[in-house]
PDB file of N, CA and C in Angstrom:
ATOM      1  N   UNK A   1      19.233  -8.056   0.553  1.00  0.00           N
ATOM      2  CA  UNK A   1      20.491  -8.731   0.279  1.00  0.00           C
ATOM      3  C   UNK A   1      20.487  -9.332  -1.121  1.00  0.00           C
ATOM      4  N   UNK A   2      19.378  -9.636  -1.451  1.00  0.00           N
ATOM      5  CA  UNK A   2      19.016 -10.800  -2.986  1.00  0.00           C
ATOM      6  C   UNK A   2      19.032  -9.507  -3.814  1.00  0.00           C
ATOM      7  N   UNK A   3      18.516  -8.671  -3.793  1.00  0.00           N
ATOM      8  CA  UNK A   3      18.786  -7.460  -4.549  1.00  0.00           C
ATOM      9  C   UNK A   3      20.432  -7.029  -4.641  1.00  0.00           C
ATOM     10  N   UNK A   4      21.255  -6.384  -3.919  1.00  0.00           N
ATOM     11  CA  UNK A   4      22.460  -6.252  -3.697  1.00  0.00           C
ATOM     12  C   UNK A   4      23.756  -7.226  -4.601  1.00  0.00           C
ATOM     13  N   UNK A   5      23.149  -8.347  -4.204  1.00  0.00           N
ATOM     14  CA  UNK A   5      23.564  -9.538  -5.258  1.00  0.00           C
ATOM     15  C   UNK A   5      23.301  -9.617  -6.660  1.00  0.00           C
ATOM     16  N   UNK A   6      22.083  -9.258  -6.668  1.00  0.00           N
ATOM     17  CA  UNK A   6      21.537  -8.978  -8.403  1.00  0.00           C
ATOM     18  C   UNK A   6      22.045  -7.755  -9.368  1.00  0.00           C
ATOM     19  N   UNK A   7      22.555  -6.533  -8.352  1.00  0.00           N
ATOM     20  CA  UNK A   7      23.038  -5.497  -8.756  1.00  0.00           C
ATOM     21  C   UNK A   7      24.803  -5.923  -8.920  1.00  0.00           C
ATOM     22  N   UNK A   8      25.326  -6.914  -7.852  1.00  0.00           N
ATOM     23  CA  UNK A   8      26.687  -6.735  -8.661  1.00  0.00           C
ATOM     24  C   UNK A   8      26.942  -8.189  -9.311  1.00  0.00           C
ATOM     25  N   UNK A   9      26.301  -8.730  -9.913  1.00  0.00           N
ATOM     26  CA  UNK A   9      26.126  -9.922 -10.600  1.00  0.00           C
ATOM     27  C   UNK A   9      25.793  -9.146 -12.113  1.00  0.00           C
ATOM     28  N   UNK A  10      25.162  -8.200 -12.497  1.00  0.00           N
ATOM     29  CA  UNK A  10      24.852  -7.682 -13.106  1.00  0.00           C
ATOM     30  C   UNK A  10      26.063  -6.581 -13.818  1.00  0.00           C
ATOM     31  N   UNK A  11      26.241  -6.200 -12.889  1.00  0.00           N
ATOM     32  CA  UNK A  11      27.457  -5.115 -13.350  1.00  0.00           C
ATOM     33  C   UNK A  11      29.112  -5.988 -13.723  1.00  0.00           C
ATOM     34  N   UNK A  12      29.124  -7.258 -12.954  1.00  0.00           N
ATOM     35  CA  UNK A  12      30.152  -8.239 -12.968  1.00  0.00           C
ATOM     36  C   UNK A  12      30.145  -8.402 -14.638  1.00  0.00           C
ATOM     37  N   UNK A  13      28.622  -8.983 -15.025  1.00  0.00           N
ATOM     38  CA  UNK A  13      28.207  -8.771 -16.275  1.00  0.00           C
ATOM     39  C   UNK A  13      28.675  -8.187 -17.218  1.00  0.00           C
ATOM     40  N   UNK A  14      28.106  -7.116 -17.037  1.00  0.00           N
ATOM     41  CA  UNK A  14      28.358  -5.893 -18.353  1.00  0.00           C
ATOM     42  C   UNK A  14      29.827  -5.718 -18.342  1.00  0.00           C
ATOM     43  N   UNK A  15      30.791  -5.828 -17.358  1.00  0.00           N
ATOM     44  CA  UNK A  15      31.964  -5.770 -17.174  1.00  0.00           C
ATOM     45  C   UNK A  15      32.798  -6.525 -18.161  1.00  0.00           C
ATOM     46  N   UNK A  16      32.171  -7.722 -18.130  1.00  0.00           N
ATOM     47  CA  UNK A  16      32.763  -9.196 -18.576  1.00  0.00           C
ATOM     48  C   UNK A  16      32.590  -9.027 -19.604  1.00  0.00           C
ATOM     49  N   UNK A  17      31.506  -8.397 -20.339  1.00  0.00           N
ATOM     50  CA  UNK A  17      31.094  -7.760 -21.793  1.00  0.00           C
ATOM     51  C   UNK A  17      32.127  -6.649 -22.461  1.00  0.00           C
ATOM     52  N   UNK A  18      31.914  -5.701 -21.619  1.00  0.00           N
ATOM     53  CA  UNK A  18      32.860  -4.857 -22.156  1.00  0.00           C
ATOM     54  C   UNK A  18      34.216  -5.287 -22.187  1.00  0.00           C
ATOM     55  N   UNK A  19      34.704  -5.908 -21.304  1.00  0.00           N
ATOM     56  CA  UNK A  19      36.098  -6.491 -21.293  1.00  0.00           C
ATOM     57  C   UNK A  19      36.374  -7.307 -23.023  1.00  0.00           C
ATOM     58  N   UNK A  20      35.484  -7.832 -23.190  1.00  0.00           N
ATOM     59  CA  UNK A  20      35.544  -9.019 -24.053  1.00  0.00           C
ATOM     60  C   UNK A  20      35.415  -8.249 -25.603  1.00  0.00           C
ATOM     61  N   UNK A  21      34.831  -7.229 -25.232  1.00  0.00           N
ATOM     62  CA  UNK A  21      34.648  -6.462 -26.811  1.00  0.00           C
ATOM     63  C   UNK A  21      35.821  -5.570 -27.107  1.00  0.00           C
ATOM     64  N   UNK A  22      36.406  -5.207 -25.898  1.00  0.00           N
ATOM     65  CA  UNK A  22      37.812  -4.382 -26.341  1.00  0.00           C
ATOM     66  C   UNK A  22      38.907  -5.663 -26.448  1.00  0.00           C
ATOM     67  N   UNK A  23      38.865  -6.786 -25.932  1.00  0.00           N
ATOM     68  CA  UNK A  23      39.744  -7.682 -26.425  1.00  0.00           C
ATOM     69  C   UNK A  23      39.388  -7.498 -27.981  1.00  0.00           C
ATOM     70  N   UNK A  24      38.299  -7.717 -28.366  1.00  0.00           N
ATOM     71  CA  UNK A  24      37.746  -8.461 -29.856  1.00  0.00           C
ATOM     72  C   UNK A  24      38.365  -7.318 -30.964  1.00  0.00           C
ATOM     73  N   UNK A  25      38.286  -6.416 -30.368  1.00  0.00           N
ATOM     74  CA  UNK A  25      38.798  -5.105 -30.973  1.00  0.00           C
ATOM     75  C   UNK A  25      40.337  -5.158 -31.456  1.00  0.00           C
ATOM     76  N   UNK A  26      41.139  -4.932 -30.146  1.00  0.00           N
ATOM     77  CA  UNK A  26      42.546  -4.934 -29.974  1.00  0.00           C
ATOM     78  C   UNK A  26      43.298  -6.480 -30.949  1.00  0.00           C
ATOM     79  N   UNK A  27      42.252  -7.562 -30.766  1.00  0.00           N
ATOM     80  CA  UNK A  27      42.525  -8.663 -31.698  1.00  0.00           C
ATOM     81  C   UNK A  27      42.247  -8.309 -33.235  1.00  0.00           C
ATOM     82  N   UNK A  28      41.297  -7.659 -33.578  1.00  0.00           N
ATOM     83  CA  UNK A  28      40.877  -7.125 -34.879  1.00  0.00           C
ATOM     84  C   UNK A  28      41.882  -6.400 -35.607  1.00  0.00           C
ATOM     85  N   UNK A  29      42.550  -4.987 -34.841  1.00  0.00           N
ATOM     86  CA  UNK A  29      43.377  -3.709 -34.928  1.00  0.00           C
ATOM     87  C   UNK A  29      44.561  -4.733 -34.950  1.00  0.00           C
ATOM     88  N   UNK A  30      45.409  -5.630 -34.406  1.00  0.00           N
ATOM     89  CA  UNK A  30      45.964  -6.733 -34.630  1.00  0.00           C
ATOM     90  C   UNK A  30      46.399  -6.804 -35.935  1.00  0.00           C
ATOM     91  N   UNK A  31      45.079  -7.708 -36.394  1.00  0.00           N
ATOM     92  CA  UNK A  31      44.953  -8.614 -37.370  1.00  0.00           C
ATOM     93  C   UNK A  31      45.465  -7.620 -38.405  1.00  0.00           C
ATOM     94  N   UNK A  32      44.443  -6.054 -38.204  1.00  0.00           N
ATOM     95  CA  UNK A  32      44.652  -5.470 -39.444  1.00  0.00           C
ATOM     96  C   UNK A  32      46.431  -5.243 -39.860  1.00  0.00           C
ATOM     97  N   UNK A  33      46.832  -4.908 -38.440  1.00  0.00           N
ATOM     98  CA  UNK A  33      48.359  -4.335 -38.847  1.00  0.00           C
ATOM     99  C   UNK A  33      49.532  -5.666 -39.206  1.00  0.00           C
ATOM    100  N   UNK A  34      49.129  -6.435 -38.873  1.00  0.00           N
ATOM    101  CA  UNK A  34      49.859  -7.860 -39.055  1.00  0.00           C
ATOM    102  C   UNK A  34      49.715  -7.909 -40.892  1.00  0.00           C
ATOM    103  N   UNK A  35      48.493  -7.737 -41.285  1.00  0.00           N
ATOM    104  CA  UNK A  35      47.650  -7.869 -42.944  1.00  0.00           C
ATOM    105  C   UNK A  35      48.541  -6.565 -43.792  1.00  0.00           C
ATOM    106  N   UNK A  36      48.511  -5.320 -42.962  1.00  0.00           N
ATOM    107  CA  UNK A  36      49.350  -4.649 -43.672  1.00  0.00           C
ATOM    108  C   UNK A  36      50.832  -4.741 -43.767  1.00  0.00           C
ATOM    109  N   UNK A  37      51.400  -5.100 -43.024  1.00  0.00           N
ATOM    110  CA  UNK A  37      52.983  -5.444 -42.851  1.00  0.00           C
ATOM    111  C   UNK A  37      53.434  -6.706 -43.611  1.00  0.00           C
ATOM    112  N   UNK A  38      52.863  -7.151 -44.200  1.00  0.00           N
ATOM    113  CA  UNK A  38      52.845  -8.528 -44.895  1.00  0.00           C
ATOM    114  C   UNK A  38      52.263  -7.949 -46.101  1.00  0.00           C
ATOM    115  N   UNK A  39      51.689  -7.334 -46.489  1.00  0.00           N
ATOM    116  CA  UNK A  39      51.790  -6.610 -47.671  1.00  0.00           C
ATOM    117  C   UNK A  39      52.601  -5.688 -48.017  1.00  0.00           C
ATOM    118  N   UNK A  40      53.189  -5.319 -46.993  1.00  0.00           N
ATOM    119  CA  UNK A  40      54.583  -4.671 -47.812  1.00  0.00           C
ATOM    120  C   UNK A  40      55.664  -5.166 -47.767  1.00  0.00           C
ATOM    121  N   UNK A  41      55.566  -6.479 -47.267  1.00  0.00           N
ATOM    122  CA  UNK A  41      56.636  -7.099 -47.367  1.00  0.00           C
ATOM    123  C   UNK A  41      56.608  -8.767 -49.172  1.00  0.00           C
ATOM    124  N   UNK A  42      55.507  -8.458 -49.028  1.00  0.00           N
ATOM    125  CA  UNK A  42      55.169  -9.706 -50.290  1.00  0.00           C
ATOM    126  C   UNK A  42      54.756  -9.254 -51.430  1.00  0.00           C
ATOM    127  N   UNK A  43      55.369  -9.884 -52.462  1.00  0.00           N
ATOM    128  CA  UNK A  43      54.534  -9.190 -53.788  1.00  0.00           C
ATOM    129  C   UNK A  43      52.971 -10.030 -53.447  1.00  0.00           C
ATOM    130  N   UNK A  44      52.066  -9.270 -54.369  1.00  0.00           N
ATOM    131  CA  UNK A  44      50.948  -9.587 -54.253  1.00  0.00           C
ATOM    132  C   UNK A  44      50.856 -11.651 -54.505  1.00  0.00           C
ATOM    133  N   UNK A  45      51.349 -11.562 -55.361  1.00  0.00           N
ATOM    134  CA  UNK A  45      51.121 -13.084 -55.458  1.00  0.00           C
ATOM    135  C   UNK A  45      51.511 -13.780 -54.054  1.00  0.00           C
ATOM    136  N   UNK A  46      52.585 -13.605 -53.711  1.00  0.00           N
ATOM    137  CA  UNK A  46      53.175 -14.072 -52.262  1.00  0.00           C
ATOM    138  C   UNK A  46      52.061 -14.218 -51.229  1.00  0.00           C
ATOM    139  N   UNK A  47      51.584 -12.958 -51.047  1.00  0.00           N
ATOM    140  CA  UNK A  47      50.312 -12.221 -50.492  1.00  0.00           C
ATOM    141  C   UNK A  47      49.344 -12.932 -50.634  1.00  0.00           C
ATOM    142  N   UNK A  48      48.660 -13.446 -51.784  1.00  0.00           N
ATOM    143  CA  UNK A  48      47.834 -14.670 -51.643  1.00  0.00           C
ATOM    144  C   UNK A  48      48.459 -16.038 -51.500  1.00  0.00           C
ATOM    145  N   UNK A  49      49.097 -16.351 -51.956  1.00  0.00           N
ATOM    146  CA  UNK A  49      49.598 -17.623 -51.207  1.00  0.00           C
ATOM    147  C   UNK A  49      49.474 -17.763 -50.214  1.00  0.00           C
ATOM    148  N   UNK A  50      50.295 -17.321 -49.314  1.00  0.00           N
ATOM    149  CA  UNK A  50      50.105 -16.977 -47.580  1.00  0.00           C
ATOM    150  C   UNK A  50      48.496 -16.847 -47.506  1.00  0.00           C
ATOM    151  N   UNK A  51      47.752 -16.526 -47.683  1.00  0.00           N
ATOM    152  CA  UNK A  51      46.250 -16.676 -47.453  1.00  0.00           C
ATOM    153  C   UNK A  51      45.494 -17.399 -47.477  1.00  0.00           C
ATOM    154  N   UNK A  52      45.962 -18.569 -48.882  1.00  0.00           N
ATOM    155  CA  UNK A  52      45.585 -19.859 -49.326  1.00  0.00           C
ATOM    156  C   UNK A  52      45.978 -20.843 -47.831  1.00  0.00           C
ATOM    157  N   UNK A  53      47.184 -20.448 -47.701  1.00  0.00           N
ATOM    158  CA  UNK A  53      47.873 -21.660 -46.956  1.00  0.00           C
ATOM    159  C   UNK A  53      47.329 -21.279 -45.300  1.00  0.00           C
ATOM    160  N   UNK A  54      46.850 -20.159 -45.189  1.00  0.00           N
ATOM    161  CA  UNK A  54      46.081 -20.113 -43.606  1.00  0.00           C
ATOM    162  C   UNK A  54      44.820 -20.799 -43.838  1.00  0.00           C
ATOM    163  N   UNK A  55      44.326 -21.276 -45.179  1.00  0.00           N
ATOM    164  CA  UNK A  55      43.075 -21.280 -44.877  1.00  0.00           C
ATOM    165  C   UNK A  55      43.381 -23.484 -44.521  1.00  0.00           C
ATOM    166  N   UNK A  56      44.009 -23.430 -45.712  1.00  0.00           N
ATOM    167  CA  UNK A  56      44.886 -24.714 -45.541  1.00  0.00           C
ATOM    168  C   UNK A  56      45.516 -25.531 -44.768  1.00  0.00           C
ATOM    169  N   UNK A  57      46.307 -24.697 -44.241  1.00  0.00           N
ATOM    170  CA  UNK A  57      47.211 -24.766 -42.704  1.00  0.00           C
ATOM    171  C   UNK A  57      47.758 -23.919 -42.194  1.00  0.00           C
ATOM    172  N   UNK A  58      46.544 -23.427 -40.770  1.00  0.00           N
ATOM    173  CA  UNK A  58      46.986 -22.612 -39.580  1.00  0.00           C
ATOM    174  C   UNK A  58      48.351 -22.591 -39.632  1.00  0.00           C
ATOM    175  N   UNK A  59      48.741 -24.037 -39.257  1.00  0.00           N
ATOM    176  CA  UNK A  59      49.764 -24.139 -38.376  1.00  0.00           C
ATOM    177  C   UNK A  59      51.264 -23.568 -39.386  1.00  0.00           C
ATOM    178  N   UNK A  60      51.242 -23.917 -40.264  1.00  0.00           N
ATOM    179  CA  UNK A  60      51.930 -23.307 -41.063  1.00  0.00           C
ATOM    180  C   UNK A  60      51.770 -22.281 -41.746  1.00  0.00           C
ATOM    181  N   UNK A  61      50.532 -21.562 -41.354  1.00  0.00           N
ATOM    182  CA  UNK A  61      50.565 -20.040 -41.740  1.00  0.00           C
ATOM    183  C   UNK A  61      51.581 -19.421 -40.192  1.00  0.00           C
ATOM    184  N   UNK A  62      50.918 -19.951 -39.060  1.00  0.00           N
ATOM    185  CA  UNK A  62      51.678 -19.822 -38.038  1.00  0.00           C
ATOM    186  C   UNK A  62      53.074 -19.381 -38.514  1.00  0.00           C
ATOM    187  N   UNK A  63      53.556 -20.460 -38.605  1.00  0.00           N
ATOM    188  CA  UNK A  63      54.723 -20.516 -38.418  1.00  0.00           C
ATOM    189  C   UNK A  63      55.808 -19.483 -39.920  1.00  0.00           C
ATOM    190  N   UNK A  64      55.249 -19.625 -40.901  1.00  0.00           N
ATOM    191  CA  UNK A  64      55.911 -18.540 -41.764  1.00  0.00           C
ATOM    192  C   UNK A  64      55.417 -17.380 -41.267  1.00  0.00           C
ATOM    193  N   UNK A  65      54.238 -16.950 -40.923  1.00  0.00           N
ATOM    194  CA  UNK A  65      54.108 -15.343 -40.152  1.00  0.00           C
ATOM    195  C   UNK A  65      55.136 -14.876 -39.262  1.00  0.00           C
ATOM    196  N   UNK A  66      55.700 -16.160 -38.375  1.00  0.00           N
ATOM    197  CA  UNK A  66      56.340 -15.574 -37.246  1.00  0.00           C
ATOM    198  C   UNK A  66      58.019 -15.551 -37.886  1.00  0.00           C
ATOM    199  N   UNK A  67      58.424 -16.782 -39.151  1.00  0.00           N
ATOM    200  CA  UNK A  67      59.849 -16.516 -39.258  1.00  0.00           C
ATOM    201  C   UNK A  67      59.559 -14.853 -40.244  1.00  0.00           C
ATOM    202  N   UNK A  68      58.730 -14.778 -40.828  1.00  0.00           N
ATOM    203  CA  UNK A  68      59.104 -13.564 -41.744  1.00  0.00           C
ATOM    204  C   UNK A  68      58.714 -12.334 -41.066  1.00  0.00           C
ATOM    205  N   UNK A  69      58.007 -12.172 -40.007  1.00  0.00           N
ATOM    206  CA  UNK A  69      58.129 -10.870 -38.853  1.00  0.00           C
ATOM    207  C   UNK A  69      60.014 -10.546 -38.155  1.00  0.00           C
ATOM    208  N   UNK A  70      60.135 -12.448 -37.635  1.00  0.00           N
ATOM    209  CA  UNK A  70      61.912 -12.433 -37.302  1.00  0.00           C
ATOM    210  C   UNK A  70      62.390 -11.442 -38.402  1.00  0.00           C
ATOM    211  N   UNK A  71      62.075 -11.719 -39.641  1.00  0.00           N
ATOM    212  CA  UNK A  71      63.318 -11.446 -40.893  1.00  0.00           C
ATOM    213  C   UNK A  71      63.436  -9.592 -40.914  1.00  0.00           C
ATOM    214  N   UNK A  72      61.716  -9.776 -40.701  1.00  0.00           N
ATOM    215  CA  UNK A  72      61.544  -8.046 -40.769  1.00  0.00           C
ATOM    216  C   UNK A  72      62.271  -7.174 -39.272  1.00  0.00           C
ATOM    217  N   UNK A  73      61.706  -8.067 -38.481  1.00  0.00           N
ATOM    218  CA  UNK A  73      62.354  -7.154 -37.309  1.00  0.00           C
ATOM    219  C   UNK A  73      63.865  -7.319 -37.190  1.00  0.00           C
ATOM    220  N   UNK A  74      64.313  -8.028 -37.455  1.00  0.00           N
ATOM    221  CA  UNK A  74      66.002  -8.161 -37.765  1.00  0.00           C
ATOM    222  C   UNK A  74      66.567  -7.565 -38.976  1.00  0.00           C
ATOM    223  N   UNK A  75      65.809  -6.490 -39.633  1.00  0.00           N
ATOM    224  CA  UNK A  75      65.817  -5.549 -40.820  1.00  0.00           C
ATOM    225  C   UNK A  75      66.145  -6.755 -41.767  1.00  0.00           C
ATOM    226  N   UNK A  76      66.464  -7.768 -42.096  1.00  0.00           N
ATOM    227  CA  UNK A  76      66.964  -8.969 -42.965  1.00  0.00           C
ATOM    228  C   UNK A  76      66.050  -8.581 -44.208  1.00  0.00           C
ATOM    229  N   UNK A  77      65.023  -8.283 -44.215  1.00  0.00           N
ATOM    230  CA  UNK A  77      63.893  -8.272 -45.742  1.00  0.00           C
ATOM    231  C   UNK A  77      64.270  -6.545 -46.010  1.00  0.00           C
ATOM    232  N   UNK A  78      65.041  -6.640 -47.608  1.00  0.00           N
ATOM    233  CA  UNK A  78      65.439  -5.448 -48.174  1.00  0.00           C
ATOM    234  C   UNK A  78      64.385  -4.799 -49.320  1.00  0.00           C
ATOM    235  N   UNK A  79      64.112  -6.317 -50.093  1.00  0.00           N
ATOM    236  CA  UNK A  79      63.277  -6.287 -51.090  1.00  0.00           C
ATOM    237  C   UNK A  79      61.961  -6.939 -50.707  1.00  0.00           C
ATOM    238  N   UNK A  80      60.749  -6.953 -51.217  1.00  0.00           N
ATOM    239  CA  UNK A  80      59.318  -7.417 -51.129  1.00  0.00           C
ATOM    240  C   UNK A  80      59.657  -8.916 -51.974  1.00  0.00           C
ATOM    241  N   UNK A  81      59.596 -10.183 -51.091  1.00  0.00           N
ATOM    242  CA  UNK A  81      59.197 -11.476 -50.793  1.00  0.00           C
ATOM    243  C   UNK A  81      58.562 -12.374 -52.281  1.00  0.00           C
ATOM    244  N   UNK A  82      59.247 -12.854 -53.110  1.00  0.00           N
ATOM    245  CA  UNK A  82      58.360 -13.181 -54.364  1.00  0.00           C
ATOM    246  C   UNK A  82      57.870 -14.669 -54.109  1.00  0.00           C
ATOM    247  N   UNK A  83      56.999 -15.073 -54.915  1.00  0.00           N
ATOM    248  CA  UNK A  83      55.888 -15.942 -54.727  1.00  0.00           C
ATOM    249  C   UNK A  83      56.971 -17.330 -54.900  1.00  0.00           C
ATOM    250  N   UNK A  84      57.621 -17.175 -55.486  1.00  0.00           N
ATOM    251  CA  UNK A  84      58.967 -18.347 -56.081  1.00  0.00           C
ATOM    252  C   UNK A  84      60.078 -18.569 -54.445  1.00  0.00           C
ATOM    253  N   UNK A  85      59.946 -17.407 -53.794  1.00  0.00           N
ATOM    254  CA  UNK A  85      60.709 -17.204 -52.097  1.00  0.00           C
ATOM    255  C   UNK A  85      59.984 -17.743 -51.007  1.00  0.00           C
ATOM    256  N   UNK A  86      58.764 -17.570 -51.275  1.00  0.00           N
ATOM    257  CA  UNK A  86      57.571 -17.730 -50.287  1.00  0.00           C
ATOM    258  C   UNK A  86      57.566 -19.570 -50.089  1.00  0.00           C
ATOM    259  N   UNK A  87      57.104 -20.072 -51.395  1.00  0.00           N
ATOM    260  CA  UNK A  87      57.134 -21.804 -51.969  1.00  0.00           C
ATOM    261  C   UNK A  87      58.122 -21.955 -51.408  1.00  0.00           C
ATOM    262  N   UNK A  88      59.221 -21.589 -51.474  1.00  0.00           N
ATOM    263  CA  UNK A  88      60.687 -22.256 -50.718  1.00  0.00           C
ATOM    264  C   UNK A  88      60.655 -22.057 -49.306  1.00  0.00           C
ATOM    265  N   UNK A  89      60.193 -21.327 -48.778  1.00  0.00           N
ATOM    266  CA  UNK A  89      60.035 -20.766 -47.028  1.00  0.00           C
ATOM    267  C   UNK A  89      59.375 -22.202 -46.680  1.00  0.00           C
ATOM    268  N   UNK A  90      58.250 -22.182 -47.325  1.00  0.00           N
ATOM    269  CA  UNK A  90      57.214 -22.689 -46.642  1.00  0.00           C
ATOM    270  C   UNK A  90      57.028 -24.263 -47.052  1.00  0.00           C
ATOM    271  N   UNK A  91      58.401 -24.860 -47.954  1.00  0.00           N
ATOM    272  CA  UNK A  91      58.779 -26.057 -48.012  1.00  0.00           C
ATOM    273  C   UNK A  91      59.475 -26.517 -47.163  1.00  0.00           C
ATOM    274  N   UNK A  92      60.600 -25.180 -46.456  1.00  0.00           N
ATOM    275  CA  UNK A  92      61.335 -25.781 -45.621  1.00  0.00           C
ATOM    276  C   UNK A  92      60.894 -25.814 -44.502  1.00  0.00           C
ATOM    277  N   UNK A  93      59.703 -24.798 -44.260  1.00  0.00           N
ATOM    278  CA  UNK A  93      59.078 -25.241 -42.759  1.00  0.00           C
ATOM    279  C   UNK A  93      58.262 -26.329 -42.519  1.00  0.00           C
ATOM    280  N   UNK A  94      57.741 -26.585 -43.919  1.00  0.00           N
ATOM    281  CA  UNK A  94      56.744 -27.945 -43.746  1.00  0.00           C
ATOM    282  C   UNK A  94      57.604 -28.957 -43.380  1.00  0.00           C
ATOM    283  N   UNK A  95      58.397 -29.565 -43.880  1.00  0.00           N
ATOM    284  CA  UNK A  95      59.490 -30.477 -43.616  1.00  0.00           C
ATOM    285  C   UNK A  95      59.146 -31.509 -44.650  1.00  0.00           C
ATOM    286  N   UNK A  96      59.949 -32.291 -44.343  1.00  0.00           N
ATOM    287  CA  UNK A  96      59.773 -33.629 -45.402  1.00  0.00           C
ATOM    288  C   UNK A  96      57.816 -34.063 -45.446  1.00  0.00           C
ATOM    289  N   UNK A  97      57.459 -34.487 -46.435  1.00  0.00           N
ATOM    290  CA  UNK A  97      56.234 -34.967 -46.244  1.00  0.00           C
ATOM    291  C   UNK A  97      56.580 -36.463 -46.165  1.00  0.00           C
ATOM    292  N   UNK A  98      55.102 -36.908 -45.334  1.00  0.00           N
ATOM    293  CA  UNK A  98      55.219 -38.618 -45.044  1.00  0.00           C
ATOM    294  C   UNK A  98      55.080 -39.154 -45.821  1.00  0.00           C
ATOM    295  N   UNK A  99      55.199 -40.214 -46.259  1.00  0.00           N
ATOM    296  CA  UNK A  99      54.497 -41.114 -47.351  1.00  0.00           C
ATOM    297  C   UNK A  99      53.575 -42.012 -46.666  1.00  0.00           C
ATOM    298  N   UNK A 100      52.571 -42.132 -46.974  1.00  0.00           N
ATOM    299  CA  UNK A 100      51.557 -43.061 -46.373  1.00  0.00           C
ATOM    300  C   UNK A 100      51.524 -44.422 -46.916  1.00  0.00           C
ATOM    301  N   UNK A 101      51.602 -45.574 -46.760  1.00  0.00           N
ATOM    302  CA  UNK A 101      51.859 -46.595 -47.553  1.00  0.00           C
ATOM    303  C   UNK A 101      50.443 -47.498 -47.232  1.00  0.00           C
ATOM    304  N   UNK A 102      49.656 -48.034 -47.781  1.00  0.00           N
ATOM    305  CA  UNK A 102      48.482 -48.838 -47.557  1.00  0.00           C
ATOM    306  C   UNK A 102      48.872 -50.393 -48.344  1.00  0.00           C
ATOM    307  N   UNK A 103      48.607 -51.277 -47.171  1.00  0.00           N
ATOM    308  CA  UNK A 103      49.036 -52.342 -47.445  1.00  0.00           C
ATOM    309  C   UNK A 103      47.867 -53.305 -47.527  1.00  0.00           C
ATOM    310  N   UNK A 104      47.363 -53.970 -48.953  1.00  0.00           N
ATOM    311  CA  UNK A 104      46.279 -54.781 -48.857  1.00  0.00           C
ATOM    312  C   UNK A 104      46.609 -56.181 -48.220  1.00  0.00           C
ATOM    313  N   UNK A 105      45.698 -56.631 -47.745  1.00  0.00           N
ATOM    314  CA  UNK A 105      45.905 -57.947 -47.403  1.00  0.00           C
ATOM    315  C   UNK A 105      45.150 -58.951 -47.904  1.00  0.00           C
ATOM    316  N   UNK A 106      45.106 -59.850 -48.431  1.00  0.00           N
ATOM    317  CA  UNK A 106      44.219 -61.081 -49.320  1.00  0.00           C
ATOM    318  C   UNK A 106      43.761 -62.002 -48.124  1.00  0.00           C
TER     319      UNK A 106
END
């Protein structure tokens, strides 16, 4: 019986493995086609910007990836995205910045 158990504990295993490496894959093959579609949609400068600013902020790489996929899949992007278009996208998604105010006290 302790054997029987060891054999599908084992195979549960390798299962859970292989499962996890064709995710890692399908996430990879992803990434790549997401990287190319954004290069033909940005001039190169644009193109690094957007790269800077994932490394900067996810959350706002997030979020310009997903309005400028909208723009593409709604055919809206005619021309390739200039670096001067991009700064403005990604001002208006940031939103106002806070001001932090530090108040000394004596």
């Amino acid at each position: 019986m302790d054997e029987l158990e060891e054999i599908r504990r084992r195979k549960m295993l390798e299962y859970q493995q292989k499962l996890a490496q064709e995710q890692e894959l399908a996430k990879r093959q992803a990434e790549l086609q997401l990287r190319a579609l954004l290069k033909r949609i940005l001039e190169p400068d644009a193109f690094e910007r957007l790269g800077r600013v994932k490394l900067s902020s996810p959350e706002l790489y997030a979020k310009a990836v997903q309005y400028l996929l909208a723009l593409y899949q709604a055919g809206r992007i005619t021309k390739k995205i200039t670096d001067a278009q991009l700064k403005a996208l990604l001002l208006r998604l940031r939103g106002p910045k806070r001001e932090t105010k530090i108040k000394i006290m004596h």
